[in-house]
Protein backbone atom coordinates (compact mmCIF):
# COMPACT_ATOMS: atom_id res chain seq x y z
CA UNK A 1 0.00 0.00 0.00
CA UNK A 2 1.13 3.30 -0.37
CA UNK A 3 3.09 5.88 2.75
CA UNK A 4 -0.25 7.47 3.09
CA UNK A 5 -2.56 4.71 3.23
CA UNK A 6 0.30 2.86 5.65
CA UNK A 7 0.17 5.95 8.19
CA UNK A 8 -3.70 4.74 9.08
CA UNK A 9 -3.33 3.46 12.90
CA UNK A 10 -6.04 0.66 11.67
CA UNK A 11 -3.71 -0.70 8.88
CA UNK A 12 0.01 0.57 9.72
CA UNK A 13 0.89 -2.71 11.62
CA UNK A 14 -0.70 -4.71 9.20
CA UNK A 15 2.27 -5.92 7.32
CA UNK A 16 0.37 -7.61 4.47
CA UNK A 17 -0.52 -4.18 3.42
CA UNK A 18 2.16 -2.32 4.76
CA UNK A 19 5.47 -4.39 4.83
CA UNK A 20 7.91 -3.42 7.30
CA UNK A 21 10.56 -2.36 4.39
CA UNK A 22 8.93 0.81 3.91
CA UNK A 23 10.06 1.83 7.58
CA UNK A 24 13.14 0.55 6.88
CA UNK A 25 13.65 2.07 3.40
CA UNK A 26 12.66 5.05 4.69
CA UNK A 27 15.28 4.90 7.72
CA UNK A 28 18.14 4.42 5.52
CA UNK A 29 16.88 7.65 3.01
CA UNK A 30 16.77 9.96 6.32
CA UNK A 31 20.65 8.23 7.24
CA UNK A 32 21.90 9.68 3.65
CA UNK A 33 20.59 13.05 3.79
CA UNK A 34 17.83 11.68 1.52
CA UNK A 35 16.09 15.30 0.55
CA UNK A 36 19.84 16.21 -0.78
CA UNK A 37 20.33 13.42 -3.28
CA UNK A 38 20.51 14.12 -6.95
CA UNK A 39 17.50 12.55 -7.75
CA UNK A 40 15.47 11.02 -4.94
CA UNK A 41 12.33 10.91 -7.47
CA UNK A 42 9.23 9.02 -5.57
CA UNK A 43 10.74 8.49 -2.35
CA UNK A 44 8.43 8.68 0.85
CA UNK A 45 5.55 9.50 -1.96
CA UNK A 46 2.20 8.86 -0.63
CA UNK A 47 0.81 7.89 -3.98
CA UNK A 48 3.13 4.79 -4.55
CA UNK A 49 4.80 1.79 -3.33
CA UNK A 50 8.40 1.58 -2.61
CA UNK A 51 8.62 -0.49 -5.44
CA UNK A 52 8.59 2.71 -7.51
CA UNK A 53 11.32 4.89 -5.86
CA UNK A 54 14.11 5.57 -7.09
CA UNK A 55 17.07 3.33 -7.14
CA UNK A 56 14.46 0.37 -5.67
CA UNK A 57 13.94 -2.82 -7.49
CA UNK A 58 11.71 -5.37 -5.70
CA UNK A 59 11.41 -9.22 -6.59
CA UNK A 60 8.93 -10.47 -8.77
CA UNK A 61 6.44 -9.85 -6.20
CA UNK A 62 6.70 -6.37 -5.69
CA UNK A 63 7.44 -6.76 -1.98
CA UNK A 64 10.57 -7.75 -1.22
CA UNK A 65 13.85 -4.81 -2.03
CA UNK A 66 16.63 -6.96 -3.84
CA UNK A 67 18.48 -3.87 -5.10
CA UNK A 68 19.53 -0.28 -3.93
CA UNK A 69 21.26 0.95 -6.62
CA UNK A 70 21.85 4.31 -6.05
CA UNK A 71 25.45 5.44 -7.43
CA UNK A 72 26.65 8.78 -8.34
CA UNK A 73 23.65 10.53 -6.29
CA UNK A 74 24.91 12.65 -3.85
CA UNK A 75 24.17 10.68 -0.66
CA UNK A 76 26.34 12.00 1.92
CA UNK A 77 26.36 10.41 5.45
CA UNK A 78 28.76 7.80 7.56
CA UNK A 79 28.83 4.18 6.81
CA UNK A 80 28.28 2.65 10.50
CA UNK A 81 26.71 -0.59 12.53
CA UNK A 82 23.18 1.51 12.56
CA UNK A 83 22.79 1.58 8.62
CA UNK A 84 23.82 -2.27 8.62
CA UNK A 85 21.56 -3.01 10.89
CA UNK A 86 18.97 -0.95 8.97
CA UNK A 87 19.92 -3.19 5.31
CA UNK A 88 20.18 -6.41 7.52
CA UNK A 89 16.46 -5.77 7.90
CA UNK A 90 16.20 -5.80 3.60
CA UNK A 91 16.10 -9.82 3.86
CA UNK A 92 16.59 -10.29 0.28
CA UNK A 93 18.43 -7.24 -0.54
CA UNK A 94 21.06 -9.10 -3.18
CA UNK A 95 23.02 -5.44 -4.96
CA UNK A 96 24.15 -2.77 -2.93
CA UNK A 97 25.62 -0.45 -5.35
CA UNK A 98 26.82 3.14 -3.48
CA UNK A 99 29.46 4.32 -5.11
CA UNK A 100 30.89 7.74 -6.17
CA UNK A 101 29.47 9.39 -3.27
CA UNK A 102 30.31 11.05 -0.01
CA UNK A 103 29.66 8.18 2.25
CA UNK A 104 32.44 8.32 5.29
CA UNK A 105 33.51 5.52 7.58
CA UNK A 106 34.71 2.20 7.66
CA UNK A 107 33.14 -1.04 6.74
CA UNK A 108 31.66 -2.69 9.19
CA UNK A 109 32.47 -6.15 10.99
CA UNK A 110 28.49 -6.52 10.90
CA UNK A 111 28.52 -6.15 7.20
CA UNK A 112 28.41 -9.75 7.37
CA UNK A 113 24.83 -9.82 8.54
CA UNK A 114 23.56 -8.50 5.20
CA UNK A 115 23.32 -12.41 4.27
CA UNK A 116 21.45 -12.24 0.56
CA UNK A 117 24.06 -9.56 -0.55
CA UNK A 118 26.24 -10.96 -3.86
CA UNK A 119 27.01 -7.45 -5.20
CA UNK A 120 28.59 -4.85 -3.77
CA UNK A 121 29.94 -1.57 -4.96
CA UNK A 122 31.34 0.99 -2.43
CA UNK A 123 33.79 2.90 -4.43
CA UNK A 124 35.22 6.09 -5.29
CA UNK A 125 33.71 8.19 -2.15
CA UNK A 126 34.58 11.49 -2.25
CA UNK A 127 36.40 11.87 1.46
CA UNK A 128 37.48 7.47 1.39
CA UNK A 129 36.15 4.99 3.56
CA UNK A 130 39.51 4.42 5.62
CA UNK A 131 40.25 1.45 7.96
CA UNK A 132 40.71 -1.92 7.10
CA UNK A 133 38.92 -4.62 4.88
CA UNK A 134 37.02 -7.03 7.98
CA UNK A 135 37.67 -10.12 7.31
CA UNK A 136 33.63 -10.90 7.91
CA UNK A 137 32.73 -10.03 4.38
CA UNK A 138 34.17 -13.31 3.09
CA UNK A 139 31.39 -14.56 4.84
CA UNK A 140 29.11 -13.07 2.14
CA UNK A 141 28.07 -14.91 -1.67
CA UNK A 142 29.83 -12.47 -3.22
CA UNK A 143 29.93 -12.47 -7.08
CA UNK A 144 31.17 -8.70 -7.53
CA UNK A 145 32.83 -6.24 -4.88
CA UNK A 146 34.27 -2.96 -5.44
CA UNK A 147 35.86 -1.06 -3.18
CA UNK A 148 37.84 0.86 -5.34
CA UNK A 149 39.19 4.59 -5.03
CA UNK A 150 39.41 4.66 -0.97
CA UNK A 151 41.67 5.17 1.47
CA UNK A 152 41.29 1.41 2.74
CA UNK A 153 44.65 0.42 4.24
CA UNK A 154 46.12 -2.71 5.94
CA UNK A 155 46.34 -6.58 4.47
CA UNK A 156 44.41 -7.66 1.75
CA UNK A 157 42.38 -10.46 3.94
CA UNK A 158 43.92 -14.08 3.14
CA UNK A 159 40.13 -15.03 3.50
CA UNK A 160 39.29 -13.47 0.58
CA UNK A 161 40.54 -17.04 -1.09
CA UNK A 162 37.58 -18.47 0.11
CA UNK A 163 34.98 -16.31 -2.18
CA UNK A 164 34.83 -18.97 -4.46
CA UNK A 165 31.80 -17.22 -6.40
CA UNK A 166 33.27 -13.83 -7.00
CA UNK A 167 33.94 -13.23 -10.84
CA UNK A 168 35.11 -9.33 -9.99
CA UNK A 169 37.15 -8.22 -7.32
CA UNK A 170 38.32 -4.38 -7.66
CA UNK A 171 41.02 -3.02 -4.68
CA UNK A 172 42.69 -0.37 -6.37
CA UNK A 173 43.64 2.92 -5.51
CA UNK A 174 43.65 2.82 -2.29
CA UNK A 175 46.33 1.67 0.07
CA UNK A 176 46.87 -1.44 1.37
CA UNK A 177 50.38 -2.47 2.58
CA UNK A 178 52.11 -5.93 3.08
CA UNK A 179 52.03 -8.64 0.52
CA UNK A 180 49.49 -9.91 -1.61
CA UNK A 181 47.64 -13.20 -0.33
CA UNK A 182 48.72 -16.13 -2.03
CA UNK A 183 45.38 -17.75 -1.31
CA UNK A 184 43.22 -15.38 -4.56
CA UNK A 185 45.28 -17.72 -6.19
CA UNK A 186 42.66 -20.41 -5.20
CA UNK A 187 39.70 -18.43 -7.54
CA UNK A 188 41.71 -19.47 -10.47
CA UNK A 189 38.00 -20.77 -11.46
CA UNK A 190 35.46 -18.27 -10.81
CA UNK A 191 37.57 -14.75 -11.18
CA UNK A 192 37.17 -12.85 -14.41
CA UNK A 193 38.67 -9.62 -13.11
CA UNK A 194 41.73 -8.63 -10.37
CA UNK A 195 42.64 -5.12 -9.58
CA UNK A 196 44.75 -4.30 -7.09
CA UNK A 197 46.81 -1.37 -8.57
CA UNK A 198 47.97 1.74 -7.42
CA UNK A 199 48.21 0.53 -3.54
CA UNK A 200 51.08 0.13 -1.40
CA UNK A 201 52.16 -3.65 -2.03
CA UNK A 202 55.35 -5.06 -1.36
CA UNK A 203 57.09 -8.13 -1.42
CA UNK A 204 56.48 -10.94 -4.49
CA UNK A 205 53.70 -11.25 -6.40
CA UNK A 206 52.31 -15.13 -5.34
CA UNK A 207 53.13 -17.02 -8.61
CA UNK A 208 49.99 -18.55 -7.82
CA UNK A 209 48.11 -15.86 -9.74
CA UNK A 210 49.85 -17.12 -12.50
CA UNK A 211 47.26 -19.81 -12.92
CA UNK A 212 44.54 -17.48 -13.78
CA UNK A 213 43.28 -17.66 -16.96
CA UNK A 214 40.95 -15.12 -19.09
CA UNK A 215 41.69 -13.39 -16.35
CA UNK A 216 42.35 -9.05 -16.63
CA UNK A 217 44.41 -8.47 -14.25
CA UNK A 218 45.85 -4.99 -12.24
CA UNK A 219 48.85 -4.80 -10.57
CA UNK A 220 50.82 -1.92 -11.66
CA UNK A 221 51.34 1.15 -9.72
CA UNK A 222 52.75 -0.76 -6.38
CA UNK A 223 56.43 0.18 -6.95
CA UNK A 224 57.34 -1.72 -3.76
CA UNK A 225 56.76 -5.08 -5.41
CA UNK A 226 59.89 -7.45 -5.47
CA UNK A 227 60.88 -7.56 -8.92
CA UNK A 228 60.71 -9.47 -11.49
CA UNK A 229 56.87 -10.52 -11.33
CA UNK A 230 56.41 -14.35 -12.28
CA UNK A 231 56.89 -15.10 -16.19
CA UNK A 232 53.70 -16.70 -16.03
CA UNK A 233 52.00 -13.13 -15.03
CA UNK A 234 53.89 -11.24 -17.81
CA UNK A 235 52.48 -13.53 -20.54
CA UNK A 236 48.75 -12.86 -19.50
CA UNK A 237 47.50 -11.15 -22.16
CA UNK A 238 45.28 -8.73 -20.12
CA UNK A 239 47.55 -7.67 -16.73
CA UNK A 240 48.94 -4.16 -17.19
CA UNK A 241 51.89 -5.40 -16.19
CA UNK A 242 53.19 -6.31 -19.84
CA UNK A 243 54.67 -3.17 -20.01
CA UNK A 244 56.10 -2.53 -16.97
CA UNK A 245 59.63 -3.29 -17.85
CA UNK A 246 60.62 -3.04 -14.07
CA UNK A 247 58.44 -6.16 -13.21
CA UNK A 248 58.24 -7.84 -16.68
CA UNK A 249 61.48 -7.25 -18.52
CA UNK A 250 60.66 -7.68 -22.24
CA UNK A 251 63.99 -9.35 -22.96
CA UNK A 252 62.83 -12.78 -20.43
CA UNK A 253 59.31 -12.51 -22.81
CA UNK A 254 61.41 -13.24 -25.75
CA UNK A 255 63.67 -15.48 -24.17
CA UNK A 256 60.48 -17.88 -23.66
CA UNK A 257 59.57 -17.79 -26.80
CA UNK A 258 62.79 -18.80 -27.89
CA UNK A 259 62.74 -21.87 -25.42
CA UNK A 260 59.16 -22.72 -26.42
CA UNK A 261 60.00 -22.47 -30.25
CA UNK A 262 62.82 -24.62 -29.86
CA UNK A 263 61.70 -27.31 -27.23
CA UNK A 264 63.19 -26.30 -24.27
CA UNK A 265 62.03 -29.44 -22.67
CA UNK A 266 63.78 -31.34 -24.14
CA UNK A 267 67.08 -29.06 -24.57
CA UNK A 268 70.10 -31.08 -22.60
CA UNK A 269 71.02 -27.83 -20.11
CA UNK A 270 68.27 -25.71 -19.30
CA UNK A 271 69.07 -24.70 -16.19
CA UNK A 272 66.45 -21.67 -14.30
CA UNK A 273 64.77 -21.07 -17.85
CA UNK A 274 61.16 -20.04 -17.45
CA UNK A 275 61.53 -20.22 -13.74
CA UNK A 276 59.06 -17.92 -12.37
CA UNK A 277 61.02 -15.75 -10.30
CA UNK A 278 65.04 -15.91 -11.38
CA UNK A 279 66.49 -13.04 -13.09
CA UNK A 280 66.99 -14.22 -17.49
CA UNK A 281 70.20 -13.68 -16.95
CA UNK A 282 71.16 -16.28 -14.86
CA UNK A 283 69.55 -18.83 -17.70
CA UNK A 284 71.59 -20.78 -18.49
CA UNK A 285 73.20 -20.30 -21.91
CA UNK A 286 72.51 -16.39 -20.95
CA UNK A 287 74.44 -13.61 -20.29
CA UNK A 288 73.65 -9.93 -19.65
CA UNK A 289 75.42 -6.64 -19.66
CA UNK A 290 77.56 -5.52 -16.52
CA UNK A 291 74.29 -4.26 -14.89
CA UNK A 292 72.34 -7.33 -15.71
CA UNK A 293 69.81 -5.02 -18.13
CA UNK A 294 69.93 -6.28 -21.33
CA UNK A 295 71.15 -9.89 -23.13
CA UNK A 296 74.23 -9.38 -25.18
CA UNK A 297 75.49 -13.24 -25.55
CA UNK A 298 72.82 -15.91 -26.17
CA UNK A 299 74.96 -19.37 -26.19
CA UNK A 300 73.76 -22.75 -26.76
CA UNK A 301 75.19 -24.92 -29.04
CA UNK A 302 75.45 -28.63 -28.78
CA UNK A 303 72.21 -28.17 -26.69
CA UNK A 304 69.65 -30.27 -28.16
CA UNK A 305 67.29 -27.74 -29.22
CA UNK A 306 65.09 -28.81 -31.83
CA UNK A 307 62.08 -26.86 -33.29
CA UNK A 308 62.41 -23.85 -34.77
CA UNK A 309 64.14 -20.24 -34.27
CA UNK A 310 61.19 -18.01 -33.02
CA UNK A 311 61.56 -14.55 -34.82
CA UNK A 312 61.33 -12.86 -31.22
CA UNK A 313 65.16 -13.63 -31.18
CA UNK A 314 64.84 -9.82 -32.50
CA UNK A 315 63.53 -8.06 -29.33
CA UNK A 316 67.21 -8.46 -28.24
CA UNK A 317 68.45 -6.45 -29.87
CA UNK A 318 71.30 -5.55 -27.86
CA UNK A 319 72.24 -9.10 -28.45
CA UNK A 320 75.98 -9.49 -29.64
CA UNK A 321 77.34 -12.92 -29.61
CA UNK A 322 74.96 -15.50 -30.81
CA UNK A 323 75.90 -19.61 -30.92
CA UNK A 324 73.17 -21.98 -31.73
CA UNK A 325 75.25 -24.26 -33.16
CA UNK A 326 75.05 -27.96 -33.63
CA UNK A 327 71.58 -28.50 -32.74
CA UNK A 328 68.64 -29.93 -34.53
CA UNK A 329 66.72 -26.99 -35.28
CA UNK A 330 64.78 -27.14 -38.22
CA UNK A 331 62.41 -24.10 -40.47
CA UNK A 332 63.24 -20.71 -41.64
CA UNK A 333 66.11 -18.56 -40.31
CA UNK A 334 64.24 -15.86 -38.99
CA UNK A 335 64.88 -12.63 -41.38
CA UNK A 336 63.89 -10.46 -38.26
CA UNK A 337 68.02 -11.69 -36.80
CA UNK A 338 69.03 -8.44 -39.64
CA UNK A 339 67.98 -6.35 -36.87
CA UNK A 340 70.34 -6.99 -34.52
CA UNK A 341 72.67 -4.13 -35.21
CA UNK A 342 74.91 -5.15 -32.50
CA UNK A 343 75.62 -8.53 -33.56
CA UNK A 344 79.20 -9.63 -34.18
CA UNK A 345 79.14 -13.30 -33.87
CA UNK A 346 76.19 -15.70 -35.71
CA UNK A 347 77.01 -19.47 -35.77
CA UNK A 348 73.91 -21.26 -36.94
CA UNK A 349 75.70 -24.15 -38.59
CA UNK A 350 75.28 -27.89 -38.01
CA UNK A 351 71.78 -27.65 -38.08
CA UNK A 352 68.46 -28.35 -40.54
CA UNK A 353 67.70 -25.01 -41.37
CA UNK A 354 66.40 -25.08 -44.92
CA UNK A 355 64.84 -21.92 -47.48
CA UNK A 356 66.05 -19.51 -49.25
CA UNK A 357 65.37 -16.09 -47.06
CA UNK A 358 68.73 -15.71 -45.51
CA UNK A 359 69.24 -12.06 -47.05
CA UNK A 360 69.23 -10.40 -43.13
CA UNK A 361 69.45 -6.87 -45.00
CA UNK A 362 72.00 -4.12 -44.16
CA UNK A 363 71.85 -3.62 -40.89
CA UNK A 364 74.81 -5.76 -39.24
CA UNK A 365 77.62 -3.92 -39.82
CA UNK A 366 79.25 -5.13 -36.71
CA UNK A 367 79.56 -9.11 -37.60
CA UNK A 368 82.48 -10.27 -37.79
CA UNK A 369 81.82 -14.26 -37.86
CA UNK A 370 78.90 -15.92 -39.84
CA UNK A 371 78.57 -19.66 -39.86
CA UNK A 372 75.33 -21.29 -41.54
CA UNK A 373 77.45 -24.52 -43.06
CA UNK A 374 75.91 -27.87 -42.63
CA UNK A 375 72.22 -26.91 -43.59
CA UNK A 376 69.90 -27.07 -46.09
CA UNK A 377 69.95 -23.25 -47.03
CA UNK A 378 69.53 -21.47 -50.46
CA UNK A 379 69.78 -17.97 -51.32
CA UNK A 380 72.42 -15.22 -51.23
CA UNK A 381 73.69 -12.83 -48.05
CA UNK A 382 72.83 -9.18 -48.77
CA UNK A 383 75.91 -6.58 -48.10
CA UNK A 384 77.09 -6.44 -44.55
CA UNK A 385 79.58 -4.59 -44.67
CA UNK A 386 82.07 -6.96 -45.75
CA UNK A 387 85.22 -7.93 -46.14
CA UNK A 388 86.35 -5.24 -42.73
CA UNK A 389 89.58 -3.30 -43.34
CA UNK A 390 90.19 -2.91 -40.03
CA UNK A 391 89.40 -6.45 -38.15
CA UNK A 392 89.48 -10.19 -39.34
CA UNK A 393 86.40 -11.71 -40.01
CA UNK A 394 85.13 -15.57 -41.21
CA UNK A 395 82.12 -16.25 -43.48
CA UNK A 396 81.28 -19.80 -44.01
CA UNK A 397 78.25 -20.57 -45.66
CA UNK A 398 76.93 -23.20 -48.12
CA UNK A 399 74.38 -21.22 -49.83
CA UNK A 400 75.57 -18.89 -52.14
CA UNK A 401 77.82 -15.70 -52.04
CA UNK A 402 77.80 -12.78 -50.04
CA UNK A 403 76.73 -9.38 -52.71
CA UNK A 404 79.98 -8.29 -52.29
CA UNK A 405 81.65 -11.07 -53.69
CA UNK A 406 80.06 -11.83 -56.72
């Protein structure tokens, strides 16, 4: 029945006609400065149900609130045990959606009482809810929670492993401390979206988050993260950490693909390679610069790599010694190896490379050695610069002449 008909003292405690959520609805309006909201169209008017108001959508029943979805409207007011005990009264209330407002506080231990709730959105207040995350709410269904654009500090709660419905779970920009809880790891099968960037985070990133897949997932913008992040992470195709070359250096990317292309498996010394945490340049076969930034020798001949030569070999391009050398590796030389300007030593021999495209361009004018003997090549070498005035230099190849010796 409608407010009016409800304020009868014949009918008000008649809660067939007059359920008790209109009290309650109307409790929790006068709690947010209700009057002040941006549009608080219908509420507490005498000529409809609740059903109608606003930001209210009752079951199929028109009796029962299951949302309050009442975001970006100017409810200002503090987030306390008195308005959870006013929703815990909403017994079927499933979406609480609040954000962008001016709600103050912290979240509730109580929060947990709201027992029907699977979505809930309580980001981007204007002042923060500040305190910590209570580790009660893991006690809700959750499918969706937002808390997003805060001042939330503390731990992430290692309970939060047990929400084994949640598909969305937003943290960011706010500023939690400590490491991240290896136990999200355990929604490998439910989660569809991770964010917690732009907090204060420290320590490693669990490689157990590495199992996610489909999965976006935010991490950047916690600079006190060990580095690197696990491979596994770097590879997701939707984590903003793919170009944070801090956390994900693009050089171990490349690396993998080299050690997938060729069956790394199987490779005879493959010592730390695609090890989730150990800097590429203790790979074996691997060696970096003096500061350990970028891969200048890449050395693994008589390995037992098989496969084929993935093109990647390119993004290192500060590469400058490169022995692949009596393997088994079979396709294409990659054309994208003309790239590496750097380069003064190529010895691809003793292998099963086969084609004609082994004209790398004009681009390594620092080799000095070229071996690609004992294949199955075709082809000629475009100019490289040779024969050097100044240094020795060997070119051995069973396919054709260099340009500048024909």
């Amino acid at each position: 029945a409608p407010i009016r008909v409800c304020k009868i003292t014949t009918v008000k405690d008649d809660e067939e006609l007059c359920p008790p959520e209109i009290k309650i609805l109307e409790a929790f309006y006068l709690s947010f400065n209700g009057p002040e909201w941006v549009d608080n169209s219908l509420w507490l008017n005498d000529s409809v149900t609740y059903c109608s108001w606003f930001g209210v959508t009752c079951d199929e029943y028109d009796r029962s609130t299951v949302k309050l979805e009442l975001g970006n409207n100017g409810l200002t007011g503090k987030l306390g045990t008195r308005v959870i005990d006013i929703l815990s009264q909403l017994y079927k209330l499933d979406t609480l959606d609040l954000k962008n407002n001016d709600i103050t506080g912290s979240i509730p231990t109580d929060i947990a009482t709201l027992s029907k709730l699977s979505k809930l959105d309580l980001s981007r207040q204007k002042q923060g809810l500040v305190g910590g995350i209570p580790e009660e709410i893991a006690d809700l269904g959750l499918s969706f929670l937002n808390l997003a654009h805060n001042r939330l500090e503390q731990t992430i709660p290692s309970v939060f492993g047990t929400l084994d419905e949640i598909k969305v779970l937003d943290l960011s920009s706010n500023e939690f401390s400590q490491s991240i809880p290896s136990e999200l790891g355990r929604l490998k099968d439910t989660l569809l979206s991770l964010n917690l960037s732009s907090n204060k985070l420290e320590g490693w990133i669990p490689s157990e988050l590495g199992n996610f897949e489909d999965i976006v997932l935010g991490m950047g913008g916690n600079d006190a993260l060990f580095e690197p992040a696990p491979l596994s992470i770097c590879l997701m195709p939707e984590t903003d950490l793919m170009n944070d070359t801090r956390l994900c250096p693009p050089e171990r990317n490349a690396l993998r693909d080299i050690y997938i292309s060729a069956k790394g498996g199987e490779w005879t010394k493959s010592s730390l390679w695609l090890d989730e945490y150990a800097n590429h340049c203790l790979w074996f076969g691997v060696k970096c610069d003096e500061k350990d930034e970028f891969v200048v020798k890449l050395k693994l001949n008589s390995n037992g790599m098989s496969g084929t030569l993935s093109p990647n070999i390119s993004s290192l391009s500060f590469l400058e010694h490169v022995d692949l050398s009596d393997n088994d590796i079979k396709g294409t030389i990659p054309t994208e190896i003309g790239r590496l300007s750097n380069l003064n030593f190529l010895r691809l021999c003793y292998n099963r490379f086969v084609g004609n495209k082994t004209n790398f361009g004009h681009d390594l004018k620092n080799l000095e050695l070229l071996h690609l003997h004992s294949n199955l090549l075709s082809g000629s070498i475009a100019s490289i610069g040779w024969p050097h005035k100044d240094r020795s230099s060997s070119y051995i190849s069973d396919c054709g002449n260099p340009t500048e010796f024909e």
